[in-house]
Protein backbone atom coordinates (compact mmCIF):
# COMPACT_ATOMS: atom_id res chain seq x y z
CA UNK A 1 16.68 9.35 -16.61
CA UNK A 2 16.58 8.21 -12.82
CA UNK A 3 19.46 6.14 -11.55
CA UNK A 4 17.28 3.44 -11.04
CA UNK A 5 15.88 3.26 -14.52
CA UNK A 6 19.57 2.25 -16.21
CA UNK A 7 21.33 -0.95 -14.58
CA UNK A 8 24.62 0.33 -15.71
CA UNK A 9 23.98 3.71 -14.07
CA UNK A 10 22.94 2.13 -10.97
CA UNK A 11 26.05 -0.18 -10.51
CA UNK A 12 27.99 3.05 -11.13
CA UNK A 13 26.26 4.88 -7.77
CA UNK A 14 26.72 1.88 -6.05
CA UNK A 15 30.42 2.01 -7.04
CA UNK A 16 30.25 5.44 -6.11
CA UNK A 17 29.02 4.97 -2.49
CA UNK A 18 31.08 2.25 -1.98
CA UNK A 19 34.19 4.16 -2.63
CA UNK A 20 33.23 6.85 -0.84
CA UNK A 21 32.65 4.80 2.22
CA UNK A 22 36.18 3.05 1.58
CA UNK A 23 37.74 5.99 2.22
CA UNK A 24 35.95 7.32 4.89
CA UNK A 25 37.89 4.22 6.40
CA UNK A 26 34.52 1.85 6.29
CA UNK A 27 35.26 -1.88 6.60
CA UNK A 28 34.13 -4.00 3.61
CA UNK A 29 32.22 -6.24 6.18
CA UNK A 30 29.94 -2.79 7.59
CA UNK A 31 29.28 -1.79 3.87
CA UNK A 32 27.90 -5.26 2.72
CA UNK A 33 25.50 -5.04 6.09
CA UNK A 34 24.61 -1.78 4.86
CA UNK A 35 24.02 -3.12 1.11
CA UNK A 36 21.95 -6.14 2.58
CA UNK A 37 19.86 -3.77 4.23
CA UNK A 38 19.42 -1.54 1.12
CA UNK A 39 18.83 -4.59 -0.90
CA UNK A 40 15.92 -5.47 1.52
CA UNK A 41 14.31 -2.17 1.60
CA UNK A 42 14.50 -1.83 -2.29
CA UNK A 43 13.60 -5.84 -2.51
CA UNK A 44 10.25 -4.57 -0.58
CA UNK A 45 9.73 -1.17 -1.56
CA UNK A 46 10.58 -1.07 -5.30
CA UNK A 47 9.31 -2.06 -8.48
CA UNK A 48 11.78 -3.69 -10.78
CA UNK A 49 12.33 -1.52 -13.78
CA UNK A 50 14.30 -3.62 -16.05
CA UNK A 51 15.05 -7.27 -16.70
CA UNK A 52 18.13 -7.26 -14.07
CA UNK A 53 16.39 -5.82 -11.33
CA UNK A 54 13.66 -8.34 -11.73
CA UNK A 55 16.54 -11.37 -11.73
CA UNK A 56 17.76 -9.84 -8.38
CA UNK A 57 14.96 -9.46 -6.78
CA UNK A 58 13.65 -13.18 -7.45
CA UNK A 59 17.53 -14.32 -6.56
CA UNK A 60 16.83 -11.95 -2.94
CA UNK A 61 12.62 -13.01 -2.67
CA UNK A 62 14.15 -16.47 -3.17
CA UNK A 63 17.55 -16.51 -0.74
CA UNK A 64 17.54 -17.11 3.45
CA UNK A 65 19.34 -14.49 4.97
CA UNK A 66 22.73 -15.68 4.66
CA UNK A 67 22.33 -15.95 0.92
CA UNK A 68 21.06 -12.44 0.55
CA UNK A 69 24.04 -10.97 2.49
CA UNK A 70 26.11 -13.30 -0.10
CA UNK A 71 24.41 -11.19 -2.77
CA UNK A 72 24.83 -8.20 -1.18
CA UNK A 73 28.27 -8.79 -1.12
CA UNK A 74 28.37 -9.75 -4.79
CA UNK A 75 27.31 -6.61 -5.58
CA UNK A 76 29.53 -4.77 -3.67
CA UNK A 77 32.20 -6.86 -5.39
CA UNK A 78 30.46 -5.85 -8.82
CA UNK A 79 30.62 -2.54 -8.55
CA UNK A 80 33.83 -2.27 -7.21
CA UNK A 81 35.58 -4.53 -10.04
CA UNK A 82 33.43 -1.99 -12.59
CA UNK A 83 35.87 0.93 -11.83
């Protein structure tokens, strides 16, 4: 099963990468630029797969760009609080 194709899995390498880039000494502010920027590639470039990717990508197709870094940060937030 691809990362992708489980929303649980993929919070959990989100989590991942986020903690890895904490302590690589990575400010909280640079990794929710980075996870806006991911969210707009995948936003474009991927097909939802399940029911939550298809919420967040009409919540991102749907937000201005300060909203979308809000999500972005949400996320981060998410994963973080999941570990």
């Amino acid at each position: 099963m691809d990362t992708l194709d489980n929303f649980e899995r993929w919070k959990e390498f989100l989590g991942s990468q986020v903690d890895k880039a904490q302590a690589m000494g990575i400010s909280n502010e640079r990794i929710t630029e980075v996870a806006a920027k991911l969210g707009d590639y995948l936003a474009k470039k991927v097909d939802p797969r399940n029911e939550q990717e298809r919420l967040l990508k009409q919540l991102w197709d749907s937000a201005n760009d300060d909203e979308q870094r809000t999500l972005a940060s949400l996320m981060v937030k998410m994963t973080d609080k999941a570990h």
